[in-house]
C-alpha atoms as a PDB file:
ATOM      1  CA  UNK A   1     223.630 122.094 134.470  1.00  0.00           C
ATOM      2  CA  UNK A   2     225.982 124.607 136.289  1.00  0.00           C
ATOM      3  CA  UNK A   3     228.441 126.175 133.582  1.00  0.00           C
ATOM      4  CA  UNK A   4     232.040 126.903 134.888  1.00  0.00           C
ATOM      5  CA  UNK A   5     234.625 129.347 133.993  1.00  0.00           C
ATOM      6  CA  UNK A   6     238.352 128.806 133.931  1.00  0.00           C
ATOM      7  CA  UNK A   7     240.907 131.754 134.990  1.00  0.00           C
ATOM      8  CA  UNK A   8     244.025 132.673 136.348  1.00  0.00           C
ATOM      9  CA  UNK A   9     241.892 133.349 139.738  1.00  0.00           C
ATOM     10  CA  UNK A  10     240.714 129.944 139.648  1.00  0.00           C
ATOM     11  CA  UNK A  11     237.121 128.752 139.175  1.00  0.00           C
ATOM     12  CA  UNK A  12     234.198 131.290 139.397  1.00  0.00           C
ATOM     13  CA  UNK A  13     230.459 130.170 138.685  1.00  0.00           C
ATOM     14  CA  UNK A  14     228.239 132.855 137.122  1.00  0.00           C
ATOM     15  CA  UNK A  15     225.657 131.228 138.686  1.00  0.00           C
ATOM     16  CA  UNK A  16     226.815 131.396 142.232  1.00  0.00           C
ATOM     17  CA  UNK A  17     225.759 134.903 144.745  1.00  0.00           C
ATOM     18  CA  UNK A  18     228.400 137.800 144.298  1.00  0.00           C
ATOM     19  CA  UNK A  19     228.185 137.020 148.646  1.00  0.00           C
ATOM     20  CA  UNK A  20     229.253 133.401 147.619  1.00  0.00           C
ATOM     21  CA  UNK A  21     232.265 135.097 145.405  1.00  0.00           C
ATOM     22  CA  UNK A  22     233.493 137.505 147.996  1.00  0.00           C
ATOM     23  CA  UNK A  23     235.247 134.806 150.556  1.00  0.00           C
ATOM     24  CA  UNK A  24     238.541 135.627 148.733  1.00  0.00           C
ATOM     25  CA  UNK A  25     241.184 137.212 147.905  1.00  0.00           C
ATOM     26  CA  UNK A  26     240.033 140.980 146.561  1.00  0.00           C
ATOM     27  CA  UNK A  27     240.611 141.211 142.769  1.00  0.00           C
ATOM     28  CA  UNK A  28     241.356 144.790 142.893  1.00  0.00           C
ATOM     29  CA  UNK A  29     242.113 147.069 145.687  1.00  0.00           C
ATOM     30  CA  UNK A  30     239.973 150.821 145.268  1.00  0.00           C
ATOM     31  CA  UNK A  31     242.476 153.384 146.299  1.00  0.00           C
ATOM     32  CA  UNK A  32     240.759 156.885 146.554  1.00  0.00           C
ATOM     33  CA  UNK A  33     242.349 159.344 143.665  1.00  0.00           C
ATOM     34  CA  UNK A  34     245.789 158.096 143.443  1.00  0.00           C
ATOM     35  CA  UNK A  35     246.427 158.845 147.188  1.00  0.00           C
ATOM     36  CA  UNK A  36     248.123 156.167 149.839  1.00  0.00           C
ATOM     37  CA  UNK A  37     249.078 157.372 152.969  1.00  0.00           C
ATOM     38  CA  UNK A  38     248.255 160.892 152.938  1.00  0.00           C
ATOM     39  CA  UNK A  39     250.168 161.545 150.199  1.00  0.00           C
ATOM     40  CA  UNK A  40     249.350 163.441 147.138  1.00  0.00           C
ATOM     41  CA  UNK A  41     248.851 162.516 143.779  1.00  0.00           C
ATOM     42  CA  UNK A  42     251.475 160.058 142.383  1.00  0.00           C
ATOM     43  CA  UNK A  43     252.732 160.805 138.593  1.00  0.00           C
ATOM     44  CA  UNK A  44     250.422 158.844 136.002  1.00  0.00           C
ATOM     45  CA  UNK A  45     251.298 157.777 132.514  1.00  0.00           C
ATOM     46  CA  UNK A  46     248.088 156.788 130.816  1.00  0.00           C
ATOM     47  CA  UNK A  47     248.294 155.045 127.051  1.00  0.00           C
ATOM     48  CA  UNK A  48     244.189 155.631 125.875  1.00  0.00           C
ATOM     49  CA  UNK A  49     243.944 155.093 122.643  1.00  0.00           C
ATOM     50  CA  UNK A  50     246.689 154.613 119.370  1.00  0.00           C
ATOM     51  CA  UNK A  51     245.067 155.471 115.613  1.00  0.00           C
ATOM     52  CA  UNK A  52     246.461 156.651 112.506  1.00  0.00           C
ATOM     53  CA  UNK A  53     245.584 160.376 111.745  1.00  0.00           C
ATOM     54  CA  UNK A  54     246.988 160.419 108.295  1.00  0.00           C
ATOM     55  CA  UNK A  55     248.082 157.585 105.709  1.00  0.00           C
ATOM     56  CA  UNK A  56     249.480 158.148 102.002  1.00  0.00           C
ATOM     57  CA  UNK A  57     250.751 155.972  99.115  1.00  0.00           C
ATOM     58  CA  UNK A  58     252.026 157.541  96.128  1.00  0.00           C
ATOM     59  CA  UNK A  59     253.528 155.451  93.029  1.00  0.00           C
ATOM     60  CA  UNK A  60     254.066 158.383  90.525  1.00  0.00           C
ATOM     61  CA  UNK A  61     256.078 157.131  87.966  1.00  0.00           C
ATOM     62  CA  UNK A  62     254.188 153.256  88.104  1.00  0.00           C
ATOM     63  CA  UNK A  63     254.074 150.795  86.156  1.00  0.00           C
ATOM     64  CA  UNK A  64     257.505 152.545  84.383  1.00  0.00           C
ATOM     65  CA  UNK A  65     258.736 151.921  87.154  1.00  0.00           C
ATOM     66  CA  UNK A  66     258.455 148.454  87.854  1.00  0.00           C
ATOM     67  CA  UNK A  67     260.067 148.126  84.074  1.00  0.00           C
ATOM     68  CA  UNK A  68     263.027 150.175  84.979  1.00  0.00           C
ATOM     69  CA  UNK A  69     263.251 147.508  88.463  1.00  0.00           C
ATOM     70  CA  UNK A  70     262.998 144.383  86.028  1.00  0.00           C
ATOM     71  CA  UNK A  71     265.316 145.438  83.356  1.00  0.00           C
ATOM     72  CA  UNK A  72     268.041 147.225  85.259  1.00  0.00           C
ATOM     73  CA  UNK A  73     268.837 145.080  88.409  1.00  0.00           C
ATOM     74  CA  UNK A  74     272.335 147.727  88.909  1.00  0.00           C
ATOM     75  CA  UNK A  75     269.808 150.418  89.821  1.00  0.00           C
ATOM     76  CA  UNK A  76     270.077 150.307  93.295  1.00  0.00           C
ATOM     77  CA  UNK A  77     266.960 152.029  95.342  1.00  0.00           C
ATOM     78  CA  UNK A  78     267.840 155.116  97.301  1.00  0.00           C
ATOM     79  CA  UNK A  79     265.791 155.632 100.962  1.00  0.00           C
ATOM     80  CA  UNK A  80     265.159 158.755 102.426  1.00  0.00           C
ATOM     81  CA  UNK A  81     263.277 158.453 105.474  1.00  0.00           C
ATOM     82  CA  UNK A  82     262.303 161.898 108.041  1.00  0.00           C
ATOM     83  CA  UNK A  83     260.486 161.824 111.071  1.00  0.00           C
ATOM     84  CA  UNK A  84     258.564 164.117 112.906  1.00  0.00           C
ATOM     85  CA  UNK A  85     256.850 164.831 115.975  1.00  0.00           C
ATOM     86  CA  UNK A  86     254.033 166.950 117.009  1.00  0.00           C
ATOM     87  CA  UNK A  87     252.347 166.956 120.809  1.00  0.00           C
ATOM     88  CA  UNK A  88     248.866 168.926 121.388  1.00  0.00           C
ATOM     89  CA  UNK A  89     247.818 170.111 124.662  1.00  0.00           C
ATOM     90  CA  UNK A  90     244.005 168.826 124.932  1.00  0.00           C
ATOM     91  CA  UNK A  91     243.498 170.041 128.215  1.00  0.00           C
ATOM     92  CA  UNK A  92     242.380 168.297 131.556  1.00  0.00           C
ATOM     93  CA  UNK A  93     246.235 166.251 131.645  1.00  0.00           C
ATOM     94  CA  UNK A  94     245.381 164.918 127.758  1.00  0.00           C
ATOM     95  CA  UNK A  95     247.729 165.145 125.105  1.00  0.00           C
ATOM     96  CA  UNK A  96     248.176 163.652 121.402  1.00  0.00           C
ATOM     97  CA  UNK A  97     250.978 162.990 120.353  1.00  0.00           C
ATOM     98  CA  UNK A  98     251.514 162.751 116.641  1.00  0.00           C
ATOM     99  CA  UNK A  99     254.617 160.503 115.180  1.00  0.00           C
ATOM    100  CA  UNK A 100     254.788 161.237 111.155  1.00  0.00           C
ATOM    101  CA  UNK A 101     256.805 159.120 109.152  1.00  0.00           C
ATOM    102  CA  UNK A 102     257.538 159.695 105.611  1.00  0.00           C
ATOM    103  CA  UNK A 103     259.548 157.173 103.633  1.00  0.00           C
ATOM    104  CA  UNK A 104     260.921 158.140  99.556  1.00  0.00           C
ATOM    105  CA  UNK A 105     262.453 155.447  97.432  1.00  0.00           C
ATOM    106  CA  UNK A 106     263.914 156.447  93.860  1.00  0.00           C
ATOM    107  CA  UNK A 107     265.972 154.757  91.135  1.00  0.00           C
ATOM    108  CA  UNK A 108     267.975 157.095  89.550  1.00  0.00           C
ATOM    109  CA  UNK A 109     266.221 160.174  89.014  1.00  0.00           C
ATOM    110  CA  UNK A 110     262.791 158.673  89.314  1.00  0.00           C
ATOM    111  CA  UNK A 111     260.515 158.620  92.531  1.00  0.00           C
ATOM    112  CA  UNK A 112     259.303 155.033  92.611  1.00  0.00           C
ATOM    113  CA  UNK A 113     257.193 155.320  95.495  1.00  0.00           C
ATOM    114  CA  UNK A 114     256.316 157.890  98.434  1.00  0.00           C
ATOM    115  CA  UNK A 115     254.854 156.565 101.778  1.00  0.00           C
ATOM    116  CA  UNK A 116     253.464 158.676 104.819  1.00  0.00           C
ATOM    117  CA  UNK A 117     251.755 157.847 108.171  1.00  0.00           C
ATOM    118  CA  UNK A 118     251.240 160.374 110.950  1.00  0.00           C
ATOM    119  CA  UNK A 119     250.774 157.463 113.626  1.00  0.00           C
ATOM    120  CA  UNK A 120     248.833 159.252 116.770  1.00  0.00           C
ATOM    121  CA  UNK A 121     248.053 158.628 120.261  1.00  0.00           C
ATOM    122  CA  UNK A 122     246.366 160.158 123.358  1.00  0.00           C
ATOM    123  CA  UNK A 123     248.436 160.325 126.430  1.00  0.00           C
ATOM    124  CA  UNK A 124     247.241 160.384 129.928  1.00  0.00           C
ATOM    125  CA  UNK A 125     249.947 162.596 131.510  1.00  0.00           C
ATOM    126  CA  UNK A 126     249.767 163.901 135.401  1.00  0.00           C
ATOM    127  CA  UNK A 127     251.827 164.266 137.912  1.00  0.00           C
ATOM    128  CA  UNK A 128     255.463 164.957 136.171  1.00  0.00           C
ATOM    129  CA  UNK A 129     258.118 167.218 136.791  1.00  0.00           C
ATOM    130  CA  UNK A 130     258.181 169.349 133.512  1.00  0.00           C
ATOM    131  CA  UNK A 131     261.625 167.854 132.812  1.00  0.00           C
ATOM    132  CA  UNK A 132     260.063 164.287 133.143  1.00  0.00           C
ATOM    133  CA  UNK A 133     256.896 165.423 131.082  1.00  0.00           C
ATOM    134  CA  UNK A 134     259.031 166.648 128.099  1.00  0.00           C
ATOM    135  CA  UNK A 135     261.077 163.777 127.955  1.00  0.00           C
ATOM    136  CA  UNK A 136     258.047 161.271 128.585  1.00  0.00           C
ATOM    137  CA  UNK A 137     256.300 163.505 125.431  1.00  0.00           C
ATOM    138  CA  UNK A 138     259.969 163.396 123.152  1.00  0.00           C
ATOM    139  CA  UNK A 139     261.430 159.764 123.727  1.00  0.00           C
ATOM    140  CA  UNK A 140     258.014 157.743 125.488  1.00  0.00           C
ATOM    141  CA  UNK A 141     255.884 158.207 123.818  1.00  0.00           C
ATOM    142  CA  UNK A 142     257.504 157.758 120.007  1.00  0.00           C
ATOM    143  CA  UNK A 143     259.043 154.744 121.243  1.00  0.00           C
ATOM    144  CA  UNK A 144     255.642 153.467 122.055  1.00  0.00           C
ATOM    145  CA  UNK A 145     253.874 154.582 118.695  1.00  0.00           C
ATOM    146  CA  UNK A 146     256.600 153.512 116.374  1.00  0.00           C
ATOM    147  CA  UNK A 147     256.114 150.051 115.837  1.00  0.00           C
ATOM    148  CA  UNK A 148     252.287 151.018 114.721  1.00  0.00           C
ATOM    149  CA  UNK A 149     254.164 153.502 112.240  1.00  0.00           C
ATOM    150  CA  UNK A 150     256.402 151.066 111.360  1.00  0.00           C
ATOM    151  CA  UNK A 151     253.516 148.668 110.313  1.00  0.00           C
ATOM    152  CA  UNK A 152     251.811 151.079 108.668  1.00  0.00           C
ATOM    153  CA  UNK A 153     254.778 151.807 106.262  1.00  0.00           C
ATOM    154  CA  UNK A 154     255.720 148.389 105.702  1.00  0.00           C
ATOM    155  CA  UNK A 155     251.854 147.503 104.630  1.00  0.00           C
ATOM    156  CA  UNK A 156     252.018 150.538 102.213  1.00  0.00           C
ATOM    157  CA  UNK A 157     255.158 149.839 100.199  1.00  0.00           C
ATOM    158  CA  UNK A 158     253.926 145.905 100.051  1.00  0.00           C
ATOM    159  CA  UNK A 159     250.604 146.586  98.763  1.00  0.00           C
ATOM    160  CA  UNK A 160     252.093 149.374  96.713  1.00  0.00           C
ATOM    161  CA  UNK A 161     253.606 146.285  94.315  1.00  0.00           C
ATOM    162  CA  UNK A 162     257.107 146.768  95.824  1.00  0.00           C
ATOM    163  CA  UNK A 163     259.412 144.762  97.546  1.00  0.00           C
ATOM    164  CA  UNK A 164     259.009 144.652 101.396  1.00  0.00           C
ATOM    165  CA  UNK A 165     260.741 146.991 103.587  1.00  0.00           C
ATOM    166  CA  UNK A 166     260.757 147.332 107.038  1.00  0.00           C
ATOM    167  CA  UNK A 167     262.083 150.359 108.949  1.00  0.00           C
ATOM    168  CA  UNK A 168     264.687 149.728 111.504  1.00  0.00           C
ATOM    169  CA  UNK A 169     264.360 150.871 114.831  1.00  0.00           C
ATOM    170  CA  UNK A 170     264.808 154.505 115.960  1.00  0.00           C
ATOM    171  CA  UNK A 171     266.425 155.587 119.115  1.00  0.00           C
ATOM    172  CA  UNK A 172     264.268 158.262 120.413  1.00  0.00           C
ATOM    173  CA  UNK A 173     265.808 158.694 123.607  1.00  0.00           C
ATOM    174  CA  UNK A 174     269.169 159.971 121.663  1.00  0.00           C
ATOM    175  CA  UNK A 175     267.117 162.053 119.482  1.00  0.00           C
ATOM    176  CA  UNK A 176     265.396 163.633 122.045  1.00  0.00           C
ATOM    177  CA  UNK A 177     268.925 163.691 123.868  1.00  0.00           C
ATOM    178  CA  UNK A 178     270.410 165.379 120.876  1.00  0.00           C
ATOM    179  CA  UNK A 179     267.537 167.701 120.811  1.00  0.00           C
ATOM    180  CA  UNK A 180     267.790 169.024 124.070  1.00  0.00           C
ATOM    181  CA  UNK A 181     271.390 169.532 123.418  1.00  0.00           C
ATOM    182  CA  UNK A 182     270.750 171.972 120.673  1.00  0.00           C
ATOM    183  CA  UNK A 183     268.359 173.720 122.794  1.00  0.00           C
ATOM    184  CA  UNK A 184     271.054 173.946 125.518  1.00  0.00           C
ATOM    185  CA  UNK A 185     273.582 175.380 122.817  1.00  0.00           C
ATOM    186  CA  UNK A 186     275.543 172.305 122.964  1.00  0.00           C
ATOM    187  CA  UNK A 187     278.049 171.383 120.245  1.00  0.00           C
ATOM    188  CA  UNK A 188     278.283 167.168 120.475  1.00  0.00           C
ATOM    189  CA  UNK A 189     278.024 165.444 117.731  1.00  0.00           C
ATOM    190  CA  UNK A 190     274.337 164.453 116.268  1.00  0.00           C
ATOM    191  CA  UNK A 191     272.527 161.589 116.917  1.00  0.00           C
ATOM    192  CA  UNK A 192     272.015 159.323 114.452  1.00  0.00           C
ATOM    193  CA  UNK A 193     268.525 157.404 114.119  1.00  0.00           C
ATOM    194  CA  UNK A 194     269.466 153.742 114.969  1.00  0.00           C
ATOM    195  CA  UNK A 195     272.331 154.516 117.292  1.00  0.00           C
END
């Protein structure tokens, strides 16, 4: 009995001689160290790995609190959200880059709950101008950890007992814009976070 497998290259027997296989088309093409042509190395952006570095859930005034949400429904929550960013030179074109996240709701005077993620990744990063590095390392790569951060947060405050909140998105690439502004001595006006 001859087993078959079904793909978007059509049908490939693992039974049949890798000889018997390479009639096609190539699956791949091996290009020698990023060079075509004679040219030199091309710029490479390389995503190898997303994790959470740090995670933290406080409820400090629970279960008071969730008596304060049930009897006084005019108590409206107040958010506070700050970000932060952190990159770390590993060495050998590697870099983490660190998105932290840290979310405060209160009613009234009270902290009802505190969440925190620092949401990481490591960043393949060769090739760049060091304009096109920095921005790739202030607006890429946040944009691209985020929605992990995002999750993160949204998981926290749910399992926390509260009601479910989700962040809305950030535009990095203003923040970074606004960022290098300051550095520049520039006087426009700030960015804000979902503009």
């Amino acid at each position: 009995m001859r087993v078959r497998e079904w793909g978007m290259y059509g049908t490939i027997s693992p039974f049949e001689s890798t000889q018997a296989r390479s009639k096609g088309f190539p699956m791949a093409e091996v290009v020698n160290n990023g060079q075509v042509n004679g040219q030199g190395s091309q710029p490479q952006l390389m995503l190898q790995k997303i994790y959470v570095k740090d995670v933290s859930f406080e409820a400090p005034n629970a279960p008071q609190i969730f008596q304060a949400m049930g009897e006084n429904e005019q108590l409206q929550p107040q958010i506070q959200l700050n970000v932060g960013q952190k990159a770390t030179d590993l060495g050998n074109d590697l870099y983490e880059v660190a998105l932290s996240l840290t979310l405060t709701c209160t009613l009234g005077d009270r902290t009802a709950y505190l969440a925190e993620v620092e949401q990481a990744g490591l960043f393949g990063i060769a090739g760049f101008s060091e304009e096109e590095h920095a921005g790739i390392i202030g607006s890429y790569c946040p944009n691209l950890l985020f929605p992990y951060a995002r999750q993160v947060i949204s998981s926290l405050v749910l399992e926390g007992g509260f009601p479910p909140f989700l962040l809305q998105p950030i535009n990095f690439d203003a923040l970074y814009g606004e960022q290098q502004r300051r550095l520049q001595g520039g006087d426009e006006a700030p960015a804000t976070l979902n503009s």
